[in-house]
C-alpha atoms as a PDB file:
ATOM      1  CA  UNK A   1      63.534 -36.214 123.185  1.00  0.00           C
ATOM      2  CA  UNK A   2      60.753 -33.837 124.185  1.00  0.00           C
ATOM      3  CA  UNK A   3      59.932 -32.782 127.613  1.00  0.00           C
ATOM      4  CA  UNK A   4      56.686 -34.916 127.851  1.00  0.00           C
ATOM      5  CA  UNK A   5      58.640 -38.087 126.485  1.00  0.00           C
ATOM      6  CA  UNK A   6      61.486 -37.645 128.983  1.00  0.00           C
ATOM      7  CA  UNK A   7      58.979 -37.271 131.834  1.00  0.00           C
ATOM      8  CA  UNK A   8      56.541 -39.772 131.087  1.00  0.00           C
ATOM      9  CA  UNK A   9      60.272 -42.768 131.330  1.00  0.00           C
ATOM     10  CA  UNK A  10      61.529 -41.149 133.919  1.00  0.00           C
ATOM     11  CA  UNK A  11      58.226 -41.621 136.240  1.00  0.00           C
ATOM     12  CA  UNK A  12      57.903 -45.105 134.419  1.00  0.00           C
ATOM     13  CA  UNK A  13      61.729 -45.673 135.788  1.00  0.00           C
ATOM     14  CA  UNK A  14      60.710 -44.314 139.192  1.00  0.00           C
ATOM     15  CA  UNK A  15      58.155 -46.651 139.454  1.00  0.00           C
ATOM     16  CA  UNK A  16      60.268 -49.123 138.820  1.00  0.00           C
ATOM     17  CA  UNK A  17      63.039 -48.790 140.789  1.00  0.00           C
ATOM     18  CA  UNK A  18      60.759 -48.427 143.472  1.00  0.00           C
ATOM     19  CA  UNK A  19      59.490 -52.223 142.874  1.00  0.00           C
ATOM     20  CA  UNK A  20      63.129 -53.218 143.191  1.00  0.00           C
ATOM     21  CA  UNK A  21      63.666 -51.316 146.374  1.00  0.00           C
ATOM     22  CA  UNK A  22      61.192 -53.242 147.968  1.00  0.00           C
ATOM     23  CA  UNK A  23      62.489 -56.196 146.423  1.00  0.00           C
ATOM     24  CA  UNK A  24      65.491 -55.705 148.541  1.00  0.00           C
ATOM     25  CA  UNK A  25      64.072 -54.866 151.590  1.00  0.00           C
ATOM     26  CA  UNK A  26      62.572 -57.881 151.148  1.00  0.00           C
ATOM     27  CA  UNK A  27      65.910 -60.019 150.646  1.00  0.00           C
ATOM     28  CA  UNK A  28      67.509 -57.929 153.017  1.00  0.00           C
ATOM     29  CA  UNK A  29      64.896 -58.203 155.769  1.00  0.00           C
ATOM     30  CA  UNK A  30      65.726 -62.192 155.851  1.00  0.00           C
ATOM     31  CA  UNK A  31      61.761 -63.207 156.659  1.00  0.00           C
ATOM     32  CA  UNK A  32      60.248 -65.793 154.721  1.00  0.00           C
ATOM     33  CA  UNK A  33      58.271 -63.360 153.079  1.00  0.00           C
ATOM     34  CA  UNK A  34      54.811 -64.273 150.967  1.00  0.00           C
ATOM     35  CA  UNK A  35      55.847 -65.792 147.904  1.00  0.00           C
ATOM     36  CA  UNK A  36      52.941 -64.222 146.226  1.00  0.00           C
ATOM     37  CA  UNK A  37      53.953 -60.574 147.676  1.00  0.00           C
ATOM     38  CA  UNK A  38      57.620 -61.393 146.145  1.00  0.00           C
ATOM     39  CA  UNK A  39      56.555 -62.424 142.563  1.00  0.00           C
ATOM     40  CA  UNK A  40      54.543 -59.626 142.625  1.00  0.00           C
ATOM     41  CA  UNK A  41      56.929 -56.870 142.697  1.00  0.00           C
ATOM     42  CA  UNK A  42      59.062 -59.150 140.312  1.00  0.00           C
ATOM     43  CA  UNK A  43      56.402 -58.807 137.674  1.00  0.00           C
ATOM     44  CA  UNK A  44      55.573 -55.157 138.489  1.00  0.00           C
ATOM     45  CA  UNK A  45      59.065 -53.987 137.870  1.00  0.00           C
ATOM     46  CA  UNK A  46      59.652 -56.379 134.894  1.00  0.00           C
ATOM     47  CA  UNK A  47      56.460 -54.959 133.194  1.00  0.00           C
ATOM     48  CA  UNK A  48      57.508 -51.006 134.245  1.00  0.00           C
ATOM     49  CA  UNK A  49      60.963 -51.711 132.370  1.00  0.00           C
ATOM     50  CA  UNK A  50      59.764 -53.388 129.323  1.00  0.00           C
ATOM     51  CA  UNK A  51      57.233 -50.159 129.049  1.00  0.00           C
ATOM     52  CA  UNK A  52      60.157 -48.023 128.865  1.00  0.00           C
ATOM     53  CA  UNK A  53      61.696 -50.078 126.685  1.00  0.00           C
ATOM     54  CA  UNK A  54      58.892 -49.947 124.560  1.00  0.00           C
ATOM     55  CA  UNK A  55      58.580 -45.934 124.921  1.00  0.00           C
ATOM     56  CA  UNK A  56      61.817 -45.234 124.616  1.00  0.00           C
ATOM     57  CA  UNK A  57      62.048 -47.430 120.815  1.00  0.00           C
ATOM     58  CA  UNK A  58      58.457 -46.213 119.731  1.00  0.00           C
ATOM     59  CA  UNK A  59      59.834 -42.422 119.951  1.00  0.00           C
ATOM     60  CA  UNK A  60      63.733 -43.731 118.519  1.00  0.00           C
ATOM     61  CA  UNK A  61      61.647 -45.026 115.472  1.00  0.00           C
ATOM     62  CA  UNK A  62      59.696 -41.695 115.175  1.00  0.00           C
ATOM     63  CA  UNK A  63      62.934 -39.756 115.034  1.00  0.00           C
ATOM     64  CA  UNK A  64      64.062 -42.233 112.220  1.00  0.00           C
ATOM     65  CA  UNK A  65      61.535 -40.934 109.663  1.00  0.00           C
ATOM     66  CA  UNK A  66      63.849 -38.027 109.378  1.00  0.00           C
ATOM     67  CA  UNK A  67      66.392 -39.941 108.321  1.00  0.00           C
ATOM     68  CA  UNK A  68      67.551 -41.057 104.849  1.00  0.00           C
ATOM     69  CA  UNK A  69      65.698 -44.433 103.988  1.00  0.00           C
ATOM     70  CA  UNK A  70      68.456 -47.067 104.130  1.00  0.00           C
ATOM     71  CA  UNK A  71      70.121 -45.065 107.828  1.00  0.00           C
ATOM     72  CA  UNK A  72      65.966 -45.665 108.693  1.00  0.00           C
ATOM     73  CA  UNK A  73      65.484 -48.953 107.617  1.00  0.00           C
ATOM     74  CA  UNK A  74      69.094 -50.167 109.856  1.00  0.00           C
ATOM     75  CA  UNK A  75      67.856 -48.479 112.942  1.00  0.00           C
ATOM     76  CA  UNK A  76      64.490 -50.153 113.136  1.00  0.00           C
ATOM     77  CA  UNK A  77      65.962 -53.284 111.787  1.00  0.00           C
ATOM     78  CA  UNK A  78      68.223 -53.080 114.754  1.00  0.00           C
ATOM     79  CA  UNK A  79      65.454 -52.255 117.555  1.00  0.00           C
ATOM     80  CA  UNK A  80      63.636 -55.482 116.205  1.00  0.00           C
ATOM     81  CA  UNK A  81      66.476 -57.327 116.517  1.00  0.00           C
ATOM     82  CA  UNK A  82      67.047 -55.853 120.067  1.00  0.00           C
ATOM     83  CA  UNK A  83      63.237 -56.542 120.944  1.00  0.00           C
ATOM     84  CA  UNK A  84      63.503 -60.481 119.816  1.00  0.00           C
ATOM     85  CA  UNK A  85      66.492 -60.561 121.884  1.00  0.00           C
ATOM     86  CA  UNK A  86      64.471 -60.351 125.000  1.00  0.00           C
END
């Protein structure tokens, strides 16, 4: 993976993880905290993951055009099968 791809999931992850640690705090501060506030940061980190899920398979199909048509055609068969998973 090139330096620009790495970079651009890793901040994507750091935003993330970020969401969840104030998920936590949160939880952990025991406060009946605003609902709203909470299901917030629920949605914010969901959406951050699923766009690294997303970059991550867009560049793993990229790299598959180098590969021999049927090893191509079982890798992206299996990241659409992955995807549909949920």
């Amino acid at each position: 993976m090139d330096k620009e791809s790495s970079t651009k999931l890793i901040h994507r992850l750091n935003r993330a993880e970020g969401q969840i640690r104030a998920l936590k705090r949160i939880i952990e501060g025991g406060t009946c905290a605003d609902c709203k506030e909470f299901i917030t940061q629920v949605k914010a980190a969901r959406s951050a993951l699923q766009g690294v899920s997303e970059e991550y398979i867009a560049h793993h199909i990229h790299k598959c055009e180098k590969l021999p048509k049927e090893q191509r055609e079982e890798q992206i068969n299996e990241a659409i099968r992955l995807l549909a998973r949920g």
